[in-house]
Protein backbone atom coordinates (compact mmCIF):
# COMPACT_ATOMS: atom_id res chain seq x y z
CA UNK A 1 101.18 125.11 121.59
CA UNK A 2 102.59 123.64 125.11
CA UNK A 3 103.03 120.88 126.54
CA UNK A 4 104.49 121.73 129.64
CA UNK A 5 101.65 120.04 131.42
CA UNK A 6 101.75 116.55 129.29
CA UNK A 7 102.20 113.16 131.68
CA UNK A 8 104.98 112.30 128.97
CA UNK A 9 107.23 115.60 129.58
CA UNK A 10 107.35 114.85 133.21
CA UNK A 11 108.92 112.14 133.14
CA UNK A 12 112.56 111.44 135.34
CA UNK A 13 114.95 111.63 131.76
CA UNK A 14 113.27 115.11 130.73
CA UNK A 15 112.86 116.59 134.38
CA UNK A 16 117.05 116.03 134.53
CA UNK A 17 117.54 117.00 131.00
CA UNK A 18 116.01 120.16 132.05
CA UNK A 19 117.69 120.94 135.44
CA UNK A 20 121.46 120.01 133.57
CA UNK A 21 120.88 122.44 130.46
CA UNK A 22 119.47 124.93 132.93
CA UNK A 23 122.77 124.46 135.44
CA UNK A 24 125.15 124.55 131.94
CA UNK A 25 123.41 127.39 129.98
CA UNK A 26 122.79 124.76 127.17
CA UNK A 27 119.75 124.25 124.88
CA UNK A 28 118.00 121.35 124.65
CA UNK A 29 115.18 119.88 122.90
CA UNK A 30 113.44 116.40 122.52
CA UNK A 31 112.75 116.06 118.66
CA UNK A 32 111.47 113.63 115.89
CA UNK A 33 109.94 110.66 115.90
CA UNK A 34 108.91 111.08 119.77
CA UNK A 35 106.74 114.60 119.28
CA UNK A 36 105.07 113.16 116.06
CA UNK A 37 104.27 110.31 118.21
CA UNK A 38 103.16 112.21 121.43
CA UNK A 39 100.96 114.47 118.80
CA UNK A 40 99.09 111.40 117.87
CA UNK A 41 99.13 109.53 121.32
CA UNK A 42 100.54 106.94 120.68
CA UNK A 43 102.71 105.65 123.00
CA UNK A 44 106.66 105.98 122.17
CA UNK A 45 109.77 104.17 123.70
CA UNK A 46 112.10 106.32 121.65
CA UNK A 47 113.02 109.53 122.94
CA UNK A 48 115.50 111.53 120.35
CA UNK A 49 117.60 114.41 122.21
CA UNK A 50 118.86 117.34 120.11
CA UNK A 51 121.53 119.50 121.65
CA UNK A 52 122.91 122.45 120.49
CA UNK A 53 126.53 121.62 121.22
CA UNK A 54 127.96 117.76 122.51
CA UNK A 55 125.63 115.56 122.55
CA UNK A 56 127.71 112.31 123.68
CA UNK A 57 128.73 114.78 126.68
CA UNK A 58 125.21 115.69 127.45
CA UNK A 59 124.29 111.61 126.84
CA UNK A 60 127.74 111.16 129.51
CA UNK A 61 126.45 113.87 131.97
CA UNK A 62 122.56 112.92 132.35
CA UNK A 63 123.73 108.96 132.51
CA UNK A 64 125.73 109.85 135.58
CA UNK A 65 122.96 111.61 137.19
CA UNK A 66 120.82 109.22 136.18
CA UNK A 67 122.85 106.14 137.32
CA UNK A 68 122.67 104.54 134.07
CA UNK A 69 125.66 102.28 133.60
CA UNK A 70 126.73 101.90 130.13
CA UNK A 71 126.43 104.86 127.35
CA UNK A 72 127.24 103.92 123.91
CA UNK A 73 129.20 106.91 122.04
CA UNK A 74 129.38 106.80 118.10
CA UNK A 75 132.22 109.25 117.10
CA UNK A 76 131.54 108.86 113.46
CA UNK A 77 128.18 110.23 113.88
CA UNK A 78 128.44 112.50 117.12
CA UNK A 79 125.56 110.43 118.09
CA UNK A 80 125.16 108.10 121.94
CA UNK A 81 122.88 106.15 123.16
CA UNK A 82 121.75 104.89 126.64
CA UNK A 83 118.94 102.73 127.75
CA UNK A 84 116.72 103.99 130.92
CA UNK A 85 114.32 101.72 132.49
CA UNK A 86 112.12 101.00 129.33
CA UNK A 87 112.51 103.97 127.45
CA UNK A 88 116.04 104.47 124.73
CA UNK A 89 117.39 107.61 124.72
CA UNK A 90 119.52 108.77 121.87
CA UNK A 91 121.67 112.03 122.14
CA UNK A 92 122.97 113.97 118.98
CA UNK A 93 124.29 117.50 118.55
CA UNK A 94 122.29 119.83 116.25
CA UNK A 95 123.99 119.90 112.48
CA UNK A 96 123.62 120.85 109.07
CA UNK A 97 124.34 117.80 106.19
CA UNK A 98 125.87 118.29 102.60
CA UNK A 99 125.80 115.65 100.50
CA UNK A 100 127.64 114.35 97.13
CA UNK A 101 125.66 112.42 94.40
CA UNK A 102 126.85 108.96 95.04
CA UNK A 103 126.09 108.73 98.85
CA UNK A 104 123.94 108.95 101.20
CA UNK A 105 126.46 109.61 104.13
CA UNK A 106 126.36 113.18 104.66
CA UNK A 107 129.21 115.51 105.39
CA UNK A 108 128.45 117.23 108.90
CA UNK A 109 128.69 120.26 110.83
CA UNK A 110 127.87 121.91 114.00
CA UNK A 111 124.29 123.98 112.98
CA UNK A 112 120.84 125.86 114.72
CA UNK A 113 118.06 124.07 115.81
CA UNK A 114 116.85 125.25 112.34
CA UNK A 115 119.41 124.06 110.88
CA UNK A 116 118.91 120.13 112.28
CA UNK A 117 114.83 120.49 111.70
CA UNK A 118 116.04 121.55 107.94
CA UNK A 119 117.49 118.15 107.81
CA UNK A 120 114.47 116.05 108.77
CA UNK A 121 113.21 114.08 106.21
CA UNK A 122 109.50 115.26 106.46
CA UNK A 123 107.23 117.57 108.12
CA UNK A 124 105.49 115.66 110.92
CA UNK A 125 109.27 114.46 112.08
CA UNK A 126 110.25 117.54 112.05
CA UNK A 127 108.94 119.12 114.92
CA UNK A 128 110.41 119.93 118.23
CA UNK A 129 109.73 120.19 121.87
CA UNK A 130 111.73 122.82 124.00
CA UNK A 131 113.05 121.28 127.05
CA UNK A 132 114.83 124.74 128.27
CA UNK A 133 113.51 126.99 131.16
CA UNK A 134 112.31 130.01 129.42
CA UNK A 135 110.31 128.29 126.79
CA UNK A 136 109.82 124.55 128.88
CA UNK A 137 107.15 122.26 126.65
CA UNK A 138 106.40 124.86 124.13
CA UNK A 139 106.52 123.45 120.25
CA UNK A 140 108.91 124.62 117.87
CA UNK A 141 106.75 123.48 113.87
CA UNK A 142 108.72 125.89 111.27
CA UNK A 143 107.34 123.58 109.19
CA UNK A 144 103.38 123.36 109.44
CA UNK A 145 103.91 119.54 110.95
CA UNK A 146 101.15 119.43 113.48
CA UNK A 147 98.73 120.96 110.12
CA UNK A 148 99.85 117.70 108.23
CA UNK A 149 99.91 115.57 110.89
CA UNK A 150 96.16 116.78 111.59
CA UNK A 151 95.43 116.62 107.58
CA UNK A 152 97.35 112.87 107.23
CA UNK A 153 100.24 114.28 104.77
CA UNK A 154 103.26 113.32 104.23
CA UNK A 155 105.50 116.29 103.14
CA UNK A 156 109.07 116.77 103.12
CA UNK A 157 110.33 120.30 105.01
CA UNK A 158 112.81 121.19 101.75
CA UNK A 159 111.66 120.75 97.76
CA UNK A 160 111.50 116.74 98.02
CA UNK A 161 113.66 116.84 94.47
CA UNK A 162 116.43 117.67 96.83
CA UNK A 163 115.44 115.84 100.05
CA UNK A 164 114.98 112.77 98.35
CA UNK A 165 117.91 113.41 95.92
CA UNK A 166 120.33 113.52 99.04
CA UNK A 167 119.39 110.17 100.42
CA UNK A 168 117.14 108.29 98.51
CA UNK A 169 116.12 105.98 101.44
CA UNK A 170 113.63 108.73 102.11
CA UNK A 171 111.48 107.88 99.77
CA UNK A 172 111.15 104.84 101.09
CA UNK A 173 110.87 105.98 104.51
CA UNK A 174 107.62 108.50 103.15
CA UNK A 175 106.00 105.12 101.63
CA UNK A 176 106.21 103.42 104.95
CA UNK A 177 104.95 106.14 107.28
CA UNK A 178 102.00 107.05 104.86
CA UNK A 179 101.25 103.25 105.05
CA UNK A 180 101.89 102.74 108.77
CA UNK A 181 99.42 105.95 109.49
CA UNK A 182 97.37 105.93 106.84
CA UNK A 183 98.55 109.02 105.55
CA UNK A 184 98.47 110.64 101.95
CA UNK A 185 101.95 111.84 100.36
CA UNK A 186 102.06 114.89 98.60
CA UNK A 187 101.61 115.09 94.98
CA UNK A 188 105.35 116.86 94.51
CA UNK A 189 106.59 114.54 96.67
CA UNK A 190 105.10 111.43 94.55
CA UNK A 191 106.65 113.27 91.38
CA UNK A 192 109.86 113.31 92.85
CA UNK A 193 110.35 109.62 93.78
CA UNK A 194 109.12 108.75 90.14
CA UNK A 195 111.59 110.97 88.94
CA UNK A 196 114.36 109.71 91.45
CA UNK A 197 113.65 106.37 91.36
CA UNK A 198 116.87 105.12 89.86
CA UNK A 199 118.56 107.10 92.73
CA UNK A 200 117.52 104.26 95.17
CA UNK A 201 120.96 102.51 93.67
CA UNK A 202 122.90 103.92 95.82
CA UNK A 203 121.43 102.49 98.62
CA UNK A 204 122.73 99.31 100.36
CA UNK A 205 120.36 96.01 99.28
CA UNK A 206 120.15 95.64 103.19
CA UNK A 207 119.13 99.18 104.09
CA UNK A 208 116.29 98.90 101.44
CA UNK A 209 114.97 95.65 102.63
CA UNK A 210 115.20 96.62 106.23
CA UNK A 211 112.53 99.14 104.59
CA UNK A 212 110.48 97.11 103.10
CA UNK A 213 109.76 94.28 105.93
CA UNK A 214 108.78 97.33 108.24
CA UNK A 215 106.23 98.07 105.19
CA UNK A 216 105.11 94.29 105.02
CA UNK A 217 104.51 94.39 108.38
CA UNK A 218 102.16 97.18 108.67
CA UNK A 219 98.37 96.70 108.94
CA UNK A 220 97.55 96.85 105.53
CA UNK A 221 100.85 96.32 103.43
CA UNK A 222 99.14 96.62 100.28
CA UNK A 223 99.40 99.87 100.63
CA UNK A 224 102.71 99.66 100.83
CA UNK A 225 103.29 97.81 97.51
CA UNK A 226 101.07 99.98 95.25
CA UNK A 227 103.03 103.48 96.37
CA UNK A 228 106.16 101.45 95.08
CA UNK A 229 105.13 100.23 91.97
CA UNK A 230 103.36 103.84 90.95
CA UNK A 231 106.40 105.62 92.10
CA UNK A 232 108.68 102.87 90.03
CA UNK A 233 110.98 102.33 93.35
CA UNK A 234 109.72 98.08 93.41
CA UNK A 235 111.28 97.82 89.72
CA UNK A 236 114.49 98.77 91.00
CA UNK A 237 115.03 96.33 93.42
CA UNK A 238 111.98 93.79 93.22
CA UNK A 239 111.28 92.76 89.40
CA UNK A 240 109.64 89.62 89.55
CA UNK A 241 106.82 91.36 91.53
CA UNK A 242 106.69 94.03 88.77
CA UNK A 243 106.08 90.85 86.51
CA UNK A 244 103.17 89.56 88.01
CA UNK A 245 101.16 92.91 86.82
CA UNK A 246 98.78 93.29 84.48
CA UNK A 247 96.15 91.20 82.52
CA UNK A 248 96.15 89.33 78.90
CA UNK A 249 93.31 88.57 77.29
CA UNK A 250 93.08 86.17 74.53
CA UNK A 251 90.04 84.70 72.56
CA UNK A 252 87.82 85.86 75.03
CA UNK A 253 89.86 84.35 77.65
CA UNK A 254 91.54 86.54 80.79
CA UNK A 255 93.77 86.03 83.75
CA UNK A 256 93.53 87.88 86.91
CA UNK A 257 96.05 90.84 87.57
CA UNK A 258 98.76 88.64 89.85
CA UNK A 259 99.89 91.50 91.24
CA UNK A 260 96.02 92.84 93.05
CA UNK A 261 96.00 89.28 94.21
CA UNK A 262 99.25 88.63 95.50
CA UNK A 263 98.32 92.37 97.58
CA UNK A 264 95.19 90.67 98.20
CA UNK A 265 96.37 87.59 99.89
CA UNK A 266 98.96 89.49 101.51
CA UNK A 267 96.26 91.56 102.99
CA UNK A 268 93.91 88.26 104.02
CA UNK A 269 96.98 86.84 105.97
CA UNK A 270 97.62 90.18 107.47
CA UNK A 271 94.38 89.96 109.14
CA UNK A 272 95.08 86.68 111.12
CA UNK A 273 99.25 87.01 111.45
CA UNK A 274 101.89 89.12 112.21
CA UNK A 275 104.95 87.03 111.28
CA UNK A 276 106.88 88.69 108.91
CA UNK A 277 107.93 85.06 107.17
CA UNK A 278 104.12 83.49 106.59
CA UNK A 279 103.56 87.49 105.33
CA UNK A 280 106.75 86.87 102.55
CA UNK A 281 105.23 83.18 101.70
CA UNK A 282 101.93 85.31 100.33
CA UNK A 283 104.29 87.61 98.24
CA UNK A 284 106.15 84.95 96.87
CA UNK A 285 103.14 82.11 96.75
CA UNK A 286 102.36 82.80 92.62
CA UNK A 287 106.09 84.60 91.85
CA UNK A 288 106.95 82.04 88.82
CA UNK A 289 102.87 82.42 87.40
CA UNK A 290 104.37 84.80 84.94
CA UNK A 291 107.30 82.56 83.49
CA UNK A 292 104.86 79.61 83.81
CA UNK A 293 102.10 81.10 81.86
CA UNK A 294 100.87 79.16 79.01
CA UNK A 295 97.52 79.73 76.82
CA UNK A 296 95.22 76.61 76.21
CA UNK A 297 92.10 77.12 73.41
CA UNK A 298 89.96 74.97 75.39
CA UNK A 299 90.68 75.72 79.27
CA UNK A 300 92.27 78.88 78.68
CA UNK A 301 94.95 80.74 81.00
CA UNK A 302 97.07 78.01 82.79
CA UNK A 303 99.84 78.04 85.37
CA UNK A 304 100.96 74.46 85.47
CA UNK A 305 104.15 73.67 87.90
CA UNK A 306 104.49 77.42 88.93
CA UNK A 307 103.99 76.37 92.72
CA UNK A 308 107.83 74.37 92.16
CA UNK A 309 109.35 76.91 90.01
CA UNK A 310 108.70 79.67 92.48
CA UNK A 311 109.98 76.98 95.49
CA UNK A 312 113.21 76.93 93.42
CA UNK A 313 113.24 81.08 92.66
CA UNK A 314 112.53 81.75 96.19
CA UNK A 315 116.49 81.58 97.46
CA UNK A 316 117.53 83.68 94.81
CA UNK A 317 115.54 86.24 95.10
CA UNK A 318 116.26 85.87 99.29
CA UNK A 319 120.26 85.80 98.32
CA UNK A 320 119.15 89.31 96.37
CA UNK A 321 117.20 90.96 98.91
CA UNK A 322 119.89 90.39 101.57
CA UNK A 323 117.07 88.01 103.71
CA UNK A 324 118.41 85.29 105.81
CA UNK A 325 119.04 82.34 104.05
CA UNK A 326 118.57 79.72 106.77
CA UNK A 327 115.48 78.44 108.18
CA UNK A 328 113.48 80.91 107.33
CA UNK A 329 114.06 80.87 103.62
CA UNK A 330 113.51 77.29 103.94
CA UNK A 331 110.05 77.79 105.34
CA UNK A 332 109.24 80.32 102.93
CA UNK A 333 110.21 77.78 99.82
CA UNK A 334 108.41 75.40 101.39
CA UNK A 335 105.03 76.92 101.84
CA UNK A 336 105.30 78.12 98.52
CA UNK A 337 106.35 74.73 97.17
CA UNK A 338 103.08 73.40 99.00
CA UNK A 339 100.03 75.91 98.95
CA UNK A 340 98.48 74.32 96.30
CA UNK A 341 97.94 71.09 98.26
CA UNK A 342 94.90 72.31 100.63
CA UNK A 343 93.10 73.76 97.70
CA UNK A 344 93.32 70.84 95.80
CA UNK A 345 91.70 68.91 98.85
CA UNK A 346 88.94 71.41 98.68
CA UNK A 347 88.20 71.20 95.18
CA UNK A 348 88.44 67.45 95.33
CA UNK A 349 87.33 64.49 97.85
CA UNK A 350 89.28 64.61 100.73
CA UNK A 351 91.08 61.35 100.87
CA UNK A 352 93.21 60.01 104.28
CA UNK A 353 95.75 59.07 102.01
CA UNK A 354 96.42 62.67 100.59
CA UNK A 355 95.86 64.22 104.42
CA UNK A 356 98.78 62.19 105.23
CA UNK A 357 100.87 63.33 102.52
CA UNK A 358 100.17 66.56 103.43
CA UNK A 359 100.47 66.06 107.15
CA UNK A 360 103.89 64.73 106.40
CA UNK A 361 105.51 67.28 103.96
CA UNK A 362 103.93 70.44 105.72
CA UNK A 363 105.24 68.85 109.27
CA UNK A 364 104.69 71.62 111.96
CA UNK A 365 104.13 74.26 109.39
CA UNK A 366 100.92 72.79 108.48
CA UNK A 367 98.91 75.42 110.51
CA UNK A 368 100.88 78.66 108.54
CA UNK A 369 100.11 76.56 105.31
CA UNK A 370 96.85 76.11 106.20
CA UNK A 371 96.39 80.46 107.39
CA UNK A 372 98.31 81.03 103.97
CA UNK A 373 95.83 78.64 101.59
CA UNK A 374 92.68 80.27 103.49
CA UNK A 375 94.17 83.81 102.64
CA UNK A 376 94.60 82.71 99.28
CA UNK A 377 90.58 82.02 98.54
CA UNK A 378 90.01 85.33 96.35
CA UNK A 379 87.36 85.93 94.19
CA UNK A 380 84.58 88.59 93.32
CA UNK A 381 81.88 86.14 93.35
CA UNK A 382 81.20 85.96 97.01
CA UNK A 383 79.57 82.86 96.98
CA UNK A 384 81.83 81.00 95.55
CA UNK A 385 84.40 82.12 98.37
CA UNK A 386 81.82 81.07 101.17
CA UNK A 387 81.89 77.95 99.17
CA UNK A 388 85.09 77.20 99.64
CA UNK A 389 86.02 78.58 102.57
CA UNK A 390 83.49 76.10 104.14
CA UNK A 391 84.84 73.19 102.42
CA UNK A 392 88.55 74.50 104.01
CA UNK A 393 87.04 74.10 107.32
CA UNK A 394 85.97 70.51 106.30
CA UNK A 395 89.79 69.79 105.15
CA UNK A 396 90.89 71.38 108.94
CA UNK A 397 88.94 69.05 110.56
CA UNK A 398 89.95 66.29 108.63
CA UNK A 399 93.83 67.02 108.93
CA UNK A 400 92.91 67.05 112.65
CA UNK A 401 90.94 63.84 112.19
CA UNK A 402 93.83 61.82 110.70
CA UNK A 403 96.78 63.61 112.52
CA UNK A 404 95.54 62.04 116.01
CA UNK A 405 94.50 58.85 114.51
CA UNK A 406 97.98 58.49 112.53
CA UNK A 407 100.34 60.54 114.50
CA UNK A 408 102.21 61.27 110.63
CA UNK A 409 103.57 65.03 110.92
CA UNK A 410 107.05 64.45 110.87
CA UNK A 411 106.91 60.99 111.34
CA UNK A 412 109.81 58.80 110.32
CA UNK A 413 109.69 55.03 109.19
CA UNK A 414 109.65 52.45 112.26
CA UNK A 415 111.61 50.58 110.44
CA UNK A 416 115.73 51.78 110.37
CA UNK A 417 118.21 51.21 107.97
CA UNK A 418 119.98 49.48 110.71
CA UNK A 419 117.53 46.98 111.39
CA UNK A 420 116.92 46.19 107.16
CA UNK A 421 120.92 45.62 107.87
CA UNK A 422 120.72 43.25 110.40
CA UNK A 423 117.73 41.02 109.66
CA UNK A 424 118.94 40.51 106.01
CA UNK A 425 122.94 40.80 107.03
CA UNK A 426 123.05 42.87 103.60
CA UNK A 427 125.52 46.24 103.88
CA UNK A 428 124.71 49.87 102.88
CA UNK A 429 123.00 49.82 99.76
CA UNK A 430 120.04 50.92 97.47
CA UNK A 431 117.65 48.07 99.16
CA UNK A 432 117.58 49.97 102.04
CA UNK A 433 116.29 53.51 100.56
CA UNK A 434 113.87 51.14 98.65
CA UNK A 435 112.31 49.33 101.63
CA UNK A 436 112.23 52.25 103.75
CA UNK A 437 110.48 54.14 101.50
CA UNK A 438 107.83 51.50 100.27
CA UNK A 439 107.63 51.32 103.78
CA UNK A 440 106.95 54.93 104.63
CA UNK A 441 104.53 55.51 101.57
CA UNK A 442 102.60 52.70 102.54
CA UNK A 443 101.71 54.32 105.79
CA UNK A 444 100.98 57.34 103.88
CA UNK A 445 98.60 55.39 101.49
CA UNK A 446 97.02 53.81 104.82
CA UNK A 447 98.21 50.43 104.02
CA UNK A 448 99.59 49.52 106.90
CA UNK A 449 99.27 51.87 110.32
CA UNK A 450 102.53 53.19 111.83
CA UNK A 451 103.30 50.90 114.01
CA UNK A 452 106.42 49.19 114.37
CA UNK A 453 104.91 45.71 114.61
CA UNK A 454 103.44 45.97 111.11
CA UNK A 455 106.27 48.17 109.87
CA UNK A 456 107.94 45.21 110.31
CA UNK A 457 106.15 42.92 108.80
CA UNK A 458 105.81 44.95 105.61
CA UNK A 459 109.57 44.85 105.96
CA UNK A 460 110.14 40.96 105.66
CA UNK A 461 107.40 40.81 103.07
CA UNK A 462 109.60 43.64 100.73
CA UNK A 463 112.35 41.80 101.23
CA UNK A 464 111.12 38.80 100.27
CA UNK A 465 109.92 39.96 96.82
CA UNK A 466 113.45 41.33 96.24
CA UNK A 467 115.02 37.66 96.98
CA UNK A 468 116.49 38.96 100.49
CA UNK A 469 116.94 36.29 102.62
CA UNK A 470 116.34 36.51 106.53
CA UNK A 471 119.69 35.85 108.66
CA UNK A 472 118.28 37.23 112.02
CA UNK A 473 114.29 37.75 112.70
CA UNK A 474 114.11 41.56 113.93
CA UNK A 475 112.13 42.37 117.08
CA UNK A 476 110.29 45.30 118.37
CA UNK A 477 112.84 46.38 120.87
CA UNK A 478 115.04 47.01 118.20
């Protein structure tokens, strides 16, 4: 097969690659992730370049040609890098790779072409492109890549006992691509990452989750998940999720598997998002149902206070995973915390007082909460989800409703702590917290609106019933 003619191989970076290796009797080839990609058109911004010599010299050479500013050499791995218009180029020289059990670094040396493609970690990135004169387009598949790539396997080139054995991220890298493209992975290749699983040890916490958000973010991340618990790779770095599996029955009574419906959610709420934190609040919405589970003769299975325990488990298992502990571990705990609180209002009356509430705690998450509770309406009984689902859109409208008649997402008290101060001439102390908040959950009831002028007034009546005395009447400007 040739590609000599293909749009993609004509392109300014290839056309000089060409005309340089030509001019210095050196062999080039564009390989990896770019041919697989090509192969299944799908467009690619990544162009790998595979040299059979220097490859930050070749990277040096076609940037000056080129007139591309600023090459980035890594002598470690005889690797460089340049960015061309919109397109990354990445330069290494072609190697062979030894390993020793408790790393994943290899040792390197200079190698063939068939040497580097022995290296891949499967099949369908395995295959190169000739970018040399005598041969210019023509594909170079030692390994049957374009079959599995046509067939939807994923394969490693080598027995996958020792691919996988020399760096264990592969197997990880196997479950993402056969999730990403839909693809099957070979039965020996399955038996080796159940074998190898422990292996995965030696791999930085931050390499593995790097991993796994690309898998969370695919189309149907499910996927994803099941390859890693049948293989046993999730156990070794994920445990709580392992917990949520399986199903106990007991006088009659069952629970659903937590695991299928944790995928299940996370699968609703990748159908209306792509944002890799609202994805990791469905993961982690029912993590504490197993240490919460409790057995009642009369209603059966409950899970009473899980929402809270799993707010509170959520930054440790962030602090494990090597996930970013700021803001968005906040957000995560806090949809978690809260995703009970729509479907209550469905199964209930919905009351202005509990919209409020809601409004307020959720502040401008209240949307994501919202996408997360509607992914989070399961059930085989298809009516019953139509059911509900309708009376969500009832709750919507209401949070709308009450939201521009109230104004209370993130809304703070109209009343300050300086101005409790200086009307009663009292100093810092625990009247304050106590009027403010009487104050604040009275608006939230629907008490009194939020507005300052009856803020106020609430204020002086408070006071009054805790024997404060007035020293200066307060006014709205303040």
């Amino acid at each position: 097969m040739n590609f000599s003619s293909a749009p993609q191989l004509k392109h300014p970076v290839f056309k000089v690659l060409a005309q340089y290796a030509a001019q210095e009797g050196i062999e080039v080839y564009v390989i990896g992730g770019w041919v697989r990609d090509l192969l299944l058109e799908i467009p690619s911004k990544d162009i790998d370049i595979l040299v059979l010599g220097d490859g930050p010299a070749l990277a040096n050479a076609v940037a000056q040609i080129l007139k591309v500013k600023k090459v980035s050499v890594f002598k470690n791995y005889g690797t460089a890098h340049f960015r061309y218009k919109d397109l990354d180029v990445e330069f290494v020289g072609a190697r062979k790779e030894s390993y020793q059990a408790n790393s994943r670094k290899p040792f390197t040396e200079s190698g063939t072409l068939q040497d580097d493609q022995n290296r891949r970690d499967f099949t369908i990135n395995s295959m190169a492109i000739s970018l040399n004169a005598a041969n210019y387009g023509a594909l170079i598949d030692p390994f049957n890549g374009l079959s599995d790539l046509e067939k939807g396997i994923i394969r490693t080139p080598l027995d996958p006992v020792v691919t996988y054995n020399d760096d264990p991220l592969r197997m990880l890298r196997a479950i993402r691509f056969a999730t990403r493209l839909d693809f099957k992975i070979e039965r020996s290749s399955l038996e080796a990452m159940s074998q190898l699983a422990p292996r995965l040890s030696i791999i930085s916490q931050e390499r593995i989750t790097d991993e796994l958000n690309k898998m969370i973010l695919t189309e149907k991340p499910s996927r994803a998940f099941k390859l890693l618990h049948v293989t046993g790779l999730l156990e070794q770095f994920f445990p709580e999720m392992i917990a949520l599996q399986g199903i106990e029955t007991r006088d009659g009574k069952a629970h659903k598997d937590n695991f299928l419906h944790t995928l299940e959610v996370l699968d609703n709420i990748a159908l209306n998002t792509d944002q890799l934190w609202l994805r990791w609040a469905a993961i982690l919405h029912d993590i504490a149902k197993p240490p919460t589970k409790r057995f009642d003769k009369i209603v059966g299975w409950t899970f009473h206070g899980h929402e809270e325990l799993g707010a509170k488990m959520v930054p440790r298992i962030f602090t494990r995973l090597r996930l970013p502990l700021d803001y968005q571990m906040k957000y995560v705990q806090k949809l978690v915390r809260l995703h009970l609180r729509p479907i209550a209002l469905v199964k209930g009356s919905v009351t202005d007082a509990a919209v409020r509430r809601l409004l307020h705690e959720a502040g401008d998450d209240i949307e994501d909460l919202m996408t997360l509770c509607n992914a989070d309406i399961t059930s085989k009984n298809e009516f019953k989800v139509k059911r509900y689902k309708q009376n969500f859109e009832l709750v919507a409208e209401k949070l709308k409703l009450v939201e521009e008649k109230d104004r209370v997402r993130n809304f703070q008290p109209p009343v300050s702590g300086q101005l409790i101060m200086d009307t009663f001439n009292i100093g810092p102390c625990a009247a304050i917290g106590t009027i403010k908040m009487h104050i604040k959950d009275s608006i939230l009831e629907g008490t009194i609106p939020n507005e300052p002028k009856e803020a106020i007034e609430e204020m002086l009546r408070i006071g009054a019933t805790m024997g404060l005395i007035v020293h200066r009447q307060p006014v709205l400007s303040e």
